[in-house]
PDB file of N, CA and C in Angstrom:
ATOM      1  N   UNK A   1       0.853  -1.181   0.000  1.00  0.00           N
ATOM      2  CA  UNK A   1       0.000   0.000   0.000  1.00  0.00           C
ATOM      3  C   UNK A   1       0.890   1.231   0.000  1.00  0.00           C
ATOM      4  N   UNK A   2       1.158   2.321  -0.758  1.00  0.00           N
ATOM      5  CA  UNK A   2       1.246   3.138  -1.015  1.00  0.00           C
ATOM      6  C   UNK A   2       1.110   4.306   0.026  1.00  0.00           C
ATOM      7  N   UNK A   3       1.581   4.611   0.638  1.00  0.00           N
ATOM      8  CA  UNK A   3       1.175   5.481   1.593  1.00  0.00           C
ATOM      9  C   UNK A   3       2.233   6.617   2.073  1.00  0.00           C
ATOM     10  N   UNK A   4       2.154   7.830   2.463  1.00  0.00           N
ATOM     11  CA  UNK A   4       3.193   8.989   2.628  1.00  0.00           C
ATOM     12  C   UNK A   4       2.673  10.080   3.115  1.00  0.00           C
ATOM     13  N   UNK A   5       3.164  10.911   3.933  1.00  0.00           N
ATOM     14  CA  UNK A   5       2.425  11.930   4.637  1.00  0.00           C
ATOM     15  C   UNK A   5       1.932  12.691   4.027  1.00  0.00           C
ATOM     16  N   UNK A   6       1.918  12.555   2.780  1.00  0.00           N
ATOM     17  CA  UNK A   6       1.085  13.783   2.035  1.00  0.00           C
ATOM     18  C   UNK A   6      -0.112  13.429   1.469  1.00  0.00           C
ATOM     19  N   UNK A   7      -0.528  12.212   2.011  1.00  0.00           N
ATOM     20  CA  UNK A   7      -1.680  11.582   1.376  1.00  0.00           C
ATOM     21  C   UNK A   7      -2.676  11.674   2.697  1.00  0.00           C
ATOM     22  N   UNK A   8      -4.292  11.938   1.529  1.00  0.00           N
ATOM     23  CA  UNK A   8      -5.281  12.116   2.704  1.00  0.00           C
ATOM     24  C   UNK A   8      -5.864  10.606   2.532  1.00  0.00           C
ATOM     25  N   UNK A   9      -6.155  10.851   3.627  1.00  0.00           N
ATOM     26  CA  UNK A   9      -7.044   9.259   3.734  1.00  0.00           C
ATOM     27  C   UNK A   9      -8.090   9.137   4.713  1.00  0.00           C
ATOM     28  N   UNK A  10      -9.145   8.704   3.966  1.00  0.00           N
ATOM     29  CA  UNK A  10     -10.580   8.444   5.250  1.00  0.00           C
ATOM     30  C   UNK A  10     -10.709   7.114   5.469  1.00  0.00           C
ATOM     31  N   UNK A  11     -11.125   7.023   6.352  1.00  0.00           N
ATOM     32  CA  UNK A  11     -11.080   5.530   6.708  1.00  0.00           C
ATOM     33  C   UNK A  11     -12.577   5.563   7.338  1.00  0.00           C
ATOM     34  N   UNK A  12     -13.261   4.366   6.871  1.00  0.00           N
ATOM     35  CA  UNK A  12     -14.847   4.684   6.989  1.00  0.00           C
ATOM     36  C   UNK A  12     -15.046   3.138   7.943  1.00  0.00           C
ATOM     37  N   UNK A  13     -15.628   3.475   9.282  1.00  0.00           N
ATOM     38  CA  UNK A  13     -16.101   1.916  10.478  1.00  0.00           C
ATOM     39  C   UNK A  13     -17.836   1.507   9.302  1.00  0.00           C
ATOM     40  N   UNK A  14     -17.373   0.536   9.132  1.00  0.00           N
ATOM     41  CA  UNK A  14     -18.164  -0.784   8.194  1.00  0.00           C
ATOM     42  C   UNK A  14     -19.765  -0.834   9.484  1.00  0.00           C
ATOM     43  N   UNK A  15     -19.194  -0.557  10.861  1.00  0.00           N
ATOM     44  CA  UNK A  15     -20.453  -1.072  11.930  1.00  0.00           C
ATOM     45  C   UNK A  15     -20.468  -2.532  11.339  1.00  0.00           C
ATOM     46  N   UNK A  16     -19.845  -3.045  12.022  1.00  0.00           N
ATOM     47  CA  UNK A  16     -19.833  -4.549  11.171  1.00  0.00           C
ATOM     48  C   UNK A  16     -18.334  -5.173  12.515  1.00  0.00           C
ATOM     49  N   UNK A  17     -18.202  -6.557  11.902  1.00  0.00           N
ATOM     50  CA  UNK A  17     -16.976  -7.490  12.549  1.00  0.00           C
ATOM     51  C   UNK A  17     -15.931  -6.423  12.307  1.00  0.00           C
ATOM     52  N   UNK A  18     -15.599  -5.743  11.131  1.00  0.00           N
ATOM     53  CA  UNK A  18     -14.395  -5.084  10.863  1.00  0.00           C
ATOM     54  C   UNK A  18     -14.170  -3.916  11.306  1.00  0.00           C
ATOM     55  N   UNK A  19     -15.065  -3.394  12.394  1.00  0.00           N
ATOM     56  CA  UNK A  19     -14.726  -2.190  13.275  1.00  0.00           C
ATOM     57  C   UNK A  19     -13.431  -2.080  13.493  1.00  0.00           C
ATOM     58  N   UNK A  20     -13.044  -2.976  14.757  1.00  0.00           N
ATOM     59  CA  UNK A  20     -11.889  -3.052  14.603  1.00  0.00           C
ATOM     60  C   UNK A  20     -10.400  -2.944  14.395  1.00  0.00           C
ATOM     61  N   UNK A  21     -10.483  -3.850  13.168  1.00  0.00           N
ATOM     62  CA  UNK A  21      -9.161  -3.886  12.156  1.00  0.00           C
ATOM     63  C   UNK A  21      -9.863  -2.327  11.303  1.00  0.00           C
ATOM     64  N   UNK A  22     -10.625  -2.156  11.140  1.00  0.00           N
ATOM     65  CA  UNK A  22     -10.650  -0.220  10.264  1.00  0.00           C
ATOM     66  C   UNK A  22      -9.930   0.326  11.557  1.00  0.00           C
ATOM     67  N   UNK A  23     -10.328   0.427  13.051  1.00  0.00           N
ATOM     68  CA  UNK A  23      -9.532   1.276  13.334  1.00  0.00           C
ATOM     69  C   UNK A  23      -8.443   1.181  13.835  1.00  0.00           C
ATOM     70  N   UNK A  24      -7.136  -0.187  13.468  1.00  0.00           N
ATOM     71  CA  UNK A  24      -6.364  -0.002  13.381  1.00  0.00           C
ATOM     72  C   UNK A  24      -5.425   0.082  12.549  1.00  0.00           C
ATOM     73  N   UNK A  25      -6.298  -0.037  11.438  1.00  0.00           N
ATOM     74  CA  UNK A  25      -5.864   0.446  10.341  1.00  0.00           C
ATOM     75  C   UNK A  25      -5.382   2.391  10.344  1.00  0.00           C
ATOM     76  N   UNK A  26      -6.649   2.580  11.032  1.00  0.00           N
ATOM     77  CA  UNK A  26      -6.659   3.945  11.000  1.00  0.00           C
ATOM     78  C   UNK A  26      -5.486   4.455  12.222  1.00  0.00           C
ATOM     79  N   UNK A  27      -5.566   3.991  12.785  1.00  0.00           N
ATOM     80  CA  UNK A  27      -4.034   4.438  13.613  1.00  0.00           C
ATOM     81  C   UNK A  27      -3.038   4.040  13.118  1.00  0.00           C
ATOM     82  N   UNK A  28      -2.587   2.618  12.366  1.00  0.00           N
ATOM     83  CA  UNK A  28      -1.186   2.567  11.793  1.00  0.00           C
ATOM     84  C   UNK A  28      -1.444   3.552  10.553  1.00  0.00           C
ATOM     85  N   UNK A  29      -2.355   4.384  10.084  1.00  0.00           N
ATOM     86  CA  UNK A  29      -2.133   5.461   9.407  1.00  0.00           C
ATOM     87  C   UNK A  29      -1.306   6.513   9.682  1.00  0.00           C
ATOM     88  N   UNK A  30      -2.171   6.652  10.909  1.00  0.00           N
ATOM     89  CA  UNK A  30      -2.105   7.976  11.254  1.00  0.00           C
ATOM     90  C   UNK A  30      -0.357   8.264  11.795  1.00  0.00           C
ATOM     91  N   UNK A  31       0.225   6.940  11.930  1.00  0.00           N
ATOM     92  CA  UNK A  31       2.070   7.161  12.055  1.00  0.00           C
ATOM     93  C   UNK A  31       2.595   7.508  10.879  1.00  0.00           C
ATOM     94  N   UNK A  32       1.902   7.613   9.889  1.00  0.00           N
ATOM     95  CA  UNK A  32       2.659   7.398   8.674  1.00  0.00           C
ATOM     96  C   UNK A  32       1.960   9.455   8.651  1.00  0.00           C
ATOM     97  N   UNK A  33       1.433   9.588   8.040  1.00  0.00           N
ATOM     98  CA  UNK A  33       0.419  10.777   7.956  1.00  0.00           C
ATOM     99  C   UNK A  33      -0.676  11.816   9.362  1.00  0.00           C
ATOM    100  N   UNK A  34      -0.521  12.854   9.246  1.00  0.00           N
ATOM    101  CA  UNK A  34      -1.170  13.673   9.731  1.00  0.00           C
ATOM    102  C   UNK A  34      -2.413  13.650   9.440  1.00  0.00           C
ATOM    103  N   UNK A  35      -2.782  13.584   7.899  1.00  0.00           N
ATOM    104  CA  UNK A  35      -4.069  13.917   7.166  1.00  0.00           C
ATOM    105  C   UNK A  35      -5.037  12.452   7.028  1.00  0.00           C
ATOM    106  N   UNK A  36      -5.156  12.070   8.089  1.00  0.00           N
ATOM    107  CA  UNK A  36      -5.739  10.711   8.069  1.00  0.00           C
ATOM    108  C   UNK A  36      -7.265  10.583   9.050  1.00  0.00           C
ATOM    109  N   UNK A  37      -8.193  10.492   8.390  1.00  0.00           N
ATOM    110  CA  UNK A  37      -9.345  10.836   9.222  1.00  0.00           C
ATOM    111  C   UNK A  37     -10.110   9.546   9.452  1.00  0.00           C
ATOM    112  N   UNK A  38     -11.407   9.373  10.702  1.00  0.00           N
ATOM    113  CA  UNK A  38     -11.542   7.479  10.799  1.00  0.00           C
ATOM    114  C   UNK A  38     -13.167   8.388  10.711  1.00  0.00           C
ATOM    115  N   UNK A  39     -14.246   7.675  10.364  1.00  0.00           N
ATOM    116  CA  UNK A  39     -15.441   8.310  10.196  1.00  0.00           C
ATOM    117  C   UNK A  39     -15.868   7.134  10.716  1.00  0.00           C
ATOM    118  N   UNK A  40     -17.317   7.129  11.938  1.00  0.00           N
ATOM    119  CA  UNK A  40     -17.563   6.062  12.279  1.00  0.00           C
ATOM    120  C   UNK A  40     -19.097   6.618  13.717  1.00  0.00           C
ATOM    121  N   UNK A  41     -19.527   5.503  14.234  1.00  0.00           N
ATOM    122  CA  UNK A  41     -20.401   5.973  14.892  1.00  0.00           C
ATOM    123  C   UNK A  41     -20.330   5.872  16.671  1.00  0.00           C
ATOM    124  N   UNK A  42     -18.703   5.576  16.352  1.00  0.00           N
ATOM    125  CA  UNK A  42     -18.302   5.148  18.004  1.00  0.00           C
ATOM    126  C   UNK A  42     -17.375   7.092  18.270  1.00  0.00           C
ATOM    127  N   UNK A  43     -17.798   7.331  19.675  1.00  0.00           N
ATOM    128  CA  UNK A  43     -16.755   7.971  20.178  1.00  0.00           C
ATOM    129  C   UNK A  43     -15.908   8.182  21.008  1.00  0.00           C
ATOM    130  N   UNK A  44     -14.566   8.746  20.233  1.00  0.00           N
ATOM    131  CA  UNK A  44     -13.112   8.831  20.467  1.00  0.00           C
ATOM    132  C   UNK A  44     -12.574  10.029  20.723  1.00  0.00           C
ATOM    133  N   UNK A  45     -11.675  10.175  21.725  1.00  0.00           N
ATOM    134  CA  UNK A  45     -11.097  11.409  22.058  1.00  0.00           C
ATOM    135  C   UNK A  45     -10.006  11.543  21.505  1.00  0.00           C
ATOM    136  N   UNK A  46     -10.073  11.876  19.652  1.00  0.00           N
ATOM    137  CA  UNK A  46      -9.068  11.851  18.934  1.00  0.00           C
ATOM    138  C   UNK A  46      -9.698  12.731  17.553  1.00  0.00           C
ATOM    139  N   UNK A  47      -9.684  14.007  17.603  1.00  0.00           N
ATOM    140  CA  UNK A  47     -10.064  15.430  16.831  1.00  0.00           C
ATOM    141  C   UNK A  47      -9.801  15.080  15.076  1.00  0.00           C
ATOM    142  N   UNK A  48      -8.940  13.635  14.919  1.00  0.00           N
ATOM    143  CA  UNK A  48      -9.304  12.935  13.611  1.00  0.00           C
ATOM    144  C   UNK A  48     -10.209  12.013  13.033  1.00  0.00           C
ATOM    145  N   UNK A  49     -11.370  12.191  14.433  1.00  0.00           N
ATOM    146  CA  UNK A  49     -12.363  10.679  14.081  1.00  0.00           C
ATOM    147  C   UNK A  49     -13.624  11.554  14.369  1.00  0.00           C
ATOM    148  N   UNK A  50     -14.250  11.566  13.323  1.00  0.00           N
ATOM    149  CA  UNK A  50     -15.531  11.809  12.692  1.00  0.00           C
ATOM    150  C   UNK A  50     -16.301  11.258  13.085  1.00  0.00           C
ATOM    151  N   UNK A  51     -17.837  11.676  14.567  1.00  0.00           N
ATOM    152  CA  UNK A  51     -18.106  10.303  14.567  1.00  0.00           C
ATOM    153  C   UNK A  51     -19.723  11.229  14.187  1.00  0.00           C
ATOM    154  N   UNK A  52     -20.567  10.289  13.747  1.00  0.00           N
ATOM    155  CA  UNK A  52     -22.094  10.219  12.904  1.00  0.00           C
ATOM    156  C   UNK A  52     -22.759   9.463  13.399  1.00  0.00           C
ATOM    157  N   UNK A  53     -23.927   9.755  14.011  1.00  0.00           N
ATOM    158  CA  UNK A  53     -24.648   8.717  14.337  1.00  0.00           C
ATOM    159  C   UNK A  53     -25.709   8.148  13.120  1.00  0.00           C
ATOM    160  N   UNK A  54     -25.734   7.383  13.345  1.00  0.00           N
ATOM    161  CA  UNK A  54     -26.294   6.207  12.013  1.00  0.00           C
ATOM    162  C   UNK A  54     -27.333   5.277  12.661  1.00  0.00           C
ATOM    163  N   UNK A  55     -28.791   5.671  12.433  1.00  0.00           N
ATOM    164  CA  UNK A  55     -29.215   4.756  13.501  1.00  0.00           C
ATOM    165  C   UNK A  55     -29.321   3.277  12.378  1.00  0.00           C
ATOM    166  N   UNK A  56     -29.087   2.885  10.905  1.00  0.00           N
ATOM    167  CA  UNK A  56     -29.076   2.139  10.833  1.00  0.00           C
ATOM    168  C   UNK A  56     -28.097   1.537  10.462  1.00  0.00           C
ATOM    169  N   UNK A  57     -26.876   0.630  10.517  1.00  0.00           N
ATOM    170  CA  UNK A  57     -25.870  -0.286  10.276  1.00  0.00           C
ATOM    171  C   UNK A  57     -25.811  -0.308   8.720  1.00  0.00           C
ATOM    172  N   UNK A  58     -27.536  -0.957   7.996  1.00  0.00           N
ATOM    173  CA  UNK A  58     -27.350  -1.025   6.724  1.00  0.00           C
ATOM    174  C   UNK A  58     -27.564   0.106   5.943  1.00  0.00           C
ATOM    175  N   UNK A  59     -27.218   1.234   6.512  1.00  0.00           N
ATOM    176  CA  UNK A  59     -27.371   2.309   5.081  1.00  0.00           C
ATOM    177  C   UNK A  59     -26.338   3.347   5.334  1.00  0.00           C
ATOM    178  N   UNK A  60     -25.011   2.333   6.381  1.00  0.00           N
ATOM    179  CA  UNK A  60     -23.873   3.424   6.585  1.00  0.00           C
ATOM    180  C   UNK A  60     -23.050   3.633   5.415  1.00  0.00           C
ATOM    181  N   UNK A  61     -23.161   3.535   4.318  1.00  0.00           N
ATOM    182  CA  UNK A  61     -22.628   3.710   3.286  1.00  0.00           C
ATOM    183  C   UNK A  61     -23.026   4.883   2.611  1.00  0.00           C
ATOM    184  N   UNK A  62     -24.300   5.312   2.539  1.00  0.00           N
ATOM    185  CA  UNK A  62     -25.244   5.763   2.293  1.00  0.00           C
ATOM    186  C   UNK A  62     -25.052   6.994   3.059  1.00  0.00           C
ATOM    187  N   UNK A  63     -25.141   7.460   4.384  1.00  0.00           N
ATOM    188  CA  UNK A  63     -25.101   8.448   5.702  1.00  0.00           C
ATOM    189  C   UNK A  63     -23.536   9.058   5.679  1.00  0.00           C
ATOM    190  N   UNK A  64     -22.597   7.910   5.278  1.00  0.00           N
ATOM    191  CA  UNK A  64     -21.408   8.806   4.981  1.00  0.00           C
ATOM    192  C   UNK A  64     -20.772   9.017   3.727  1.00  0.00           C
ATOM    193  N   UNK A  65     -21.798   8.982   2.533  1.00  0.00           N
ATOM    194  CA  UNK A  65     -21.567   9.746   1.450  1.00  0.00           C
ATOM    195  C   UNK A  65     -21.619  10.931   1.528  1.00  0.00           C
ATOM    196  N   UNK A  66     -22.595  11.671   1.974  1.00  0.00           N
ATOM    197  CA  UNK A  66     -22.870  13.118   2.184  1.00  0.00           C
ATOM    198  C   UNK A  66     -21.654  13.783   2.913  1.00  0.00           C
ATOM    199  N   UNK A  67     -20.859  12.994   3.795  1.00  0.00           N
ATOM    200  CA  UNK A  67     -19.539  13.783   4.230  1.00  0.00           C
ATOM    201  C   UNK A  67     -18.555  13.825   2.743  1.00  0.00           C
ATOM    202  N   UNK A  68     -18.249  12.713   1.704  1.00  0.00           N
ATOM    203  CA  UNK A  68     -17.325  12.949   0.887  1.00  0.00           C
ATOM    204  C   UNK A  68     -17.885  13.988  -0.492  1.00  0.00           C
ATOM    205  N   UNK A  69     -19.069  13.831  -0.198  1.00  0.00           N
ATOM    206  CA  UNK A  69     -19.559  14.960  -1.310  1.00  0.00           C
ATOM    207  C   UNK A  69     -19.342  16.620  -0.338  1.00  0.00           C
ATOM    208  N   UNK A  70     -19.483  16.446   0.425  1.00  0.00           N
ATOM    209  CA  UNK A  70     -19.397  17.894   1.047  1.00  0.00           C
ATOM    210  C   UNK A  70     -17.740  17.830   0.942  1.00  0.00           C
ATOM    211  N   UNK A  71     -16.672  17.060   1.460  1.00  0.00           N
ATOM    212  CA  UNK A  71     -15.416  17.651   1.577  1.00  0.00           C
ATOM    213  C   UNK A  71     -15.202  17.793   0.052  1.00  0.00           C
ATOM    214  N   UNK A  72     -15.177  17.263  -1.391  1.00  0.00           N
ATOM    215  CA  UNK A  72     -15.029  17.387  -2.523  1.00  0.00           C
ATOM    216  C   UNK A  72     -15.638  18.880  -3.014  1.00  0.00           C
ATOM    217  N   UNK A  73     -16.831  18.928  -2.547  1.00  0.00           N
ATOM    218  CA  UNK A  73     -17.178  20.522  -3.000  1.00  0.00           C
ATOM    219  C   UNK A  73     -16.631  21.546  -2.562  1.00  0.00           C
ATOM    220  N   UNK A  74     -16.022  21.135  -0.872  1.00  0.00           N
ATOM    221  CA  UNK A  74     -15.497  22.744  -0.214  1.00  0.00           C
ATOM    222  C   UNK A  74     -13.849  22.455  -0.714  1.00  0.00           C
ATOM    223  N   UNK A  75     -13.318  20.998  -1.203  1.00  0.00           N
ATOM    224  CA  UNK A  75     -11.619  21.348  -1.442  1.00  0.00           C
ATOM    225  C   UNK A  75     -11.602  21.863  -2.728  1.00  0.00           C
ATOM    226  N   UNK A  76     -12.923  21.295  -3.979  1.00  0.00           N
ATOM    227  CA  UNK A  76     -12.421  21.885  -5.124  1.00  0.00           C
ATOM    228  C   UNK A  76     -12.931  23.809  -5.458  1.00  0.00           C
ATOM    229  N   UNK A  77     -14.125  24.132  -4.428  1.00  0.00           N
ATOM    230  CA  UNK A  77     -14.144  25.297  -4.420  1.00  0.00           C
ATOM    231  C   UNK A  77     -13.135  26.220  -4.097  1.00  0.00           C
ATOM    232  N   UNK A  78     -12.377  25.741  -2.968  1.00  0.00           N
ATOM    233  CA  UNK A  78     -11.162  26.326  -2.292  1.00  0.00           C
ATOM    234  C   UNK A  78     -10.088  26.457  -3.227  1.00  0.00           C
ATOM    235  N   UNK A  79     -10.159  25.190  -3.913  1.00  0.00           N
ATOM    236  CA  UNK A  79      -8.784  25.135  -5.238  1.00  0.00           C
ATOM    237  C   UNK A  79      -9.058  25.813  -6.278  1.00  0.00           C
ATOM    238  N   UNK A  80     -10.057  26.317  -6.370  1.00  0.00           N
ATOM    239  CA  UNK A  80     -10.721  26.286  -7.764  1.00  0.00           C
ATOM    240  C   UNK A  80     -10.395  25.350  -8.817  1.00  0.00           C
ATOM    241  N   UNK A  81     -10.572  24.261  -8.396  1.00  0.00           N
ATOM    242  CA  UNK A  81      -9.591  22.891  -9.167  1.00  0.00           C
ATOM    243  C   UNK A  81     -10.506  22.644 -10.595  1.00  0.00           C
ATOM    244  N   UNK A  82     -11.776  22.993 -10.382  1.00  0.00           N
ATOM    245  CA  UNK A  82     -12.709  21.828 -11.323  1.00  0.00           C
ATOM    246  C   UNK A  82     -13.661  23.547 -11.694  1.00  0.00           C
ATOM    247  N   UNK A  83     -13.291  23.881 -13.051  1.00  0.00           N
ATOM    248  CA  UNK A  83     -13.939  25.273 -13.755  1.00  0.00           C
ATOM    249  C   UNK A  83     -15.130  24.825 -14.238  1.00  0.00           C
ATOM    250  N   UNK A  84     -15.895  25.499 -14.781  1.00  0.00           N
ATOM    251  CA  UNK A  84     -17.117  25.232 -15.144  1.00  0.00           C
ATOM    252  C   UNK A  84     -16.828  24.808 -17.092  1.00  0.00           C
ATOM    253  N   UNK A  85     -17.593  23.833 -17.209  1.00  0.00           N
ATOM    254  CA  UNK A  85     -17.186  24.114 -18.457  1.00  0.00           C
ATOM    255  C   UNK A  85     -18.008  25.229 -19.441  1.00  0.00           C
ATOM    256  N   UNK A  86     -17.504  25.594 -20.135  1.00  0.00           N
ATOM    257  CA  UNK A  86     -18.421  26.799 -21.304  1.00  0.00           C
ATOM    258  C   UNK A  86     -20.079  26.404 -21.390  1.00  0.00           C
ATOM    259  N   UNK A  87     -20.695  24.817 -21.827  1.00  0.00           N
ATOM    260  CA  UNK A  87     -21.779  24.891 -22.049  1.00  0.00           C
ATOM    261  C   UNK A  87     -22.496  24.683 -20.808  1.00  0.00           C
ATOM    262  N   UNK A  88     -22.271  24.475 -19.654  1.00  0.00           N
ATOM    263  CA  UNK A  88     -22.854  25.006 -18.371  1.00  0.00           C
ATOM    264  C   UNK A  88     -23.936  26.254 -18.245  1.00  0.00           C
ATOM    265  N   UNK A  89     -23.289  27.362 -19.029  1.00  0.00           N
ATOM    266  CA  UNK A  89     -24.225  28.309 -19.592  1.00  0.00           C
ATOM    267  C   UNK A  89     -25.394  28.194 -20.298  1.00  0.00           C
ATOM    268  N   UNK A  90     -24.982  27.515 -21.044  1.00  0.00           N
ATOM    269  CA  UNK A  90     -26.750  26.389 -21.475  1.00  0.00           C
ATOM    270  C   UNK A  90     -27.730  26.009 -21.028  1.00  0.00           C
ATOM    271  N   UNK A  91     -26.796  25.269 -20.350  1.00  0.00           N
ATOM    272  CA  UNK A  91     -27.583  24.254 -19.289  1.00  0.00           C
ATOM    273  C   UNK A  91     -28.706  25.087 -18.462  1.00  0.00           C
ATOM    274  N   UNK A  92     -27.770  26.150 -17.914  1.00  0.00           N
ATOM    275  CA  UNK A  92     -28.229  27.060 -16.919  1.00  0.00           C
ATOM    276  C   UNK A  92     -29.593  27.861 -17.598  1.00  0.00           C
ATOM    277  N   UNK A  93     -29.324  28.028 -18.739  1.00  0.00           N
ATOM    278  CA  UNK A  93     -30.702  28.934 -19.670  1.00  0.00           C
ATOM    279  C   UNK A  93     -31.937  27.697 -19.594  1.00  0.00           C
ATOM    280  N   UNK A  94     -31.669  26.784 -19.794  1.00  0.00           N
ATOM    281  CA  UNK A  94     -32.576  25.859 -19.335  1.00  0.00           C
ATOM    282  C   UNK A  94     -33.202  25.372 -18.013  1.00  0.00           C
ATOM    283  N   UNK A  95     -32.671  25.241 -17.253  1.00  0.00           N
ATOM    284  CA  UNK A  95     -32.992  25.045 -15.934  1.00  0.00           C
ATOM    285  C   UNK A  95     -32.079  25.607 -14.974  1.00  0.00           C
ATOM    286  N   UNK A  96     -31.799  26.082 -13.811  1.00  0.00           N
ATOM    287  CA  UNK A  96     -31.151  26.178 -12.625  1.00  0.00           C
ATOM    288  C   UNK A  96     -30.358  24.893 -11.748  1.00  0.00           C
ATOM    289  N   UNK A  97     -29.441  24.320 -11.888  1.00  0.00           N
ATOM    290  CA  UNK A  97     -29.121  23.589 -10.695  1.00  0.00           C
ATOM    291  C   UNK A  97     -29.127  24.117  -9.355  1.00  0.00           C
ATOM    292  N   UNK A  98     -29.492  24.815  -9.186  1.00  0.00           N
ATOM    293  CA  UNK A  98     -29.439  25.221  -7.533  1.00  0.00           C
ATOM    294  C   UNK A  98     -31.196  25.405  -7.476  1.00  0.00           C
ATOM    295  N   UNK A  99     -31.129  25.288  -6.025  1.00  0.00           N
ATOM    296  CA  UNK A  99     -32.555  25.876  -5.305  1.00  0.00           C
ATOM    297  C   UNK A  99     -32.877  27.407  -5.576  1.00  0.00           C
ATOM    298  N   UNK A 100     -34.178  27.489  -5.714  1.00  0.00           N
ATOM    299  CA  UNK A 100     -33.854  29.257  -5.004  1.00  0.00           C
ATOM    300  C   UNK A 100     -33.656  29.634  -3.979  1.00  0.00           C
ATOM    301  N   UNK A 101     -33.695  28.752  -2.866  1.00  0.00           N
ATOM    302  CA  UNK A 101     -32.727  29.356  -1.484  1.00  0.00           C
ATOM    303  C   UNK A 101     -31.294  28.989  -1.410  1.00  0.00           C
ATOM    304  N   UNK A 102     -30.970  28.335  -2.403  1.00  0.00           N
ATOM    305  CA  UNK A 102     -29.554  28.080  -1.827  1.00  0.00           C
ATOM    306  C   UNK A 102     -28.556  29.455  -2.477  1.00  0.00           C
ATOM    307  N   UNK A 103     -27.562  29.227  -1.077  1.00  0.00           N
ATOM    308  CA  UNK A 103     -26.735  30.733  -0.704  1.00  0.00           C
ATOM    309  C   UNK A 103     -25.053  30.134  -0.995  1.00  0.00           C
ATOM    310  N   UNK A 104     -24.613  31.055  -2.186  1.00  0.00           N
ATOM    311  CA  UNK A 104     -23.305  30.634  -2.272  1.00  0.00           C
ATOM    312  C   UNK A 104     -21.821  30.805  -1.000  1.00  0.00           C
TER     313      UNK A 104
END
C-alpha cells in the first residue's frame, strides 16, 4: 500500500466485525500521515475521528456519502480545481441547478 504523509485518507467503520481492524488500520495510518481521518459511529477522544450517528448499520454507506460529497465541493471550491465548463451556460438557460434558497 502506497502510503506517505502527504496523502489524505478516510477511513470509513463498516459497523460490522471489521470495526476493529478499520480502526487499526486507522491508527497505523495515522504514524505514517497527519491527514488521516476514521469516520464512524463510536466515540473517540481523537479530533481525527468523525463520529455520525447512524441509527441504521445497513445504510452506513449511504449516511457517509454526504460527508465525501461535502469535503469534494469545499476542497475543489477552495482550489478552484474543477472550472465550469463553457456549455454550463446552457444548461443554466434551461434550468437552474441550484434551489432558489440556496446561498453561495
Amino acid at each position: 500500500m502506497q502510503l506517505s504523509p502527504k496523502h489524505n485518507v478516510f477511513i470509513i467503520d463498516a459497523q460490522d466485525e471489521t470495526s476493529d481492524r478499520s480502526y487499526q488500520i486507522y491508527r497505523a495510518s495515522r504514524a505514517v500521515s497527519d491527514r488521516v481521518y476514521y469516520i464512524t459511529n463510536k466515540a473517540y477522544d481523537d479530533d481525527h475521528v468523525l463520529t455520525l450517528l447512524n441509527p441504521c448499520a445497513d445504510t452506513v454507506s449511504l449516511t457517509y456519502l454526504q460527508v465525501f460529497q461535502l469535503f469534494a465541493y469545499r476542497i475543489s471550491k477552495e482550489l478552484r480545481s474543477i472550472p465550469k465548463h463553457p456549455l454550463f451556460e446552457e444548461f443554466k438557460k434551461i434550468v437552474n441547478s441550484k434551489t432558489i434558497t440556496y446561498e453561495d
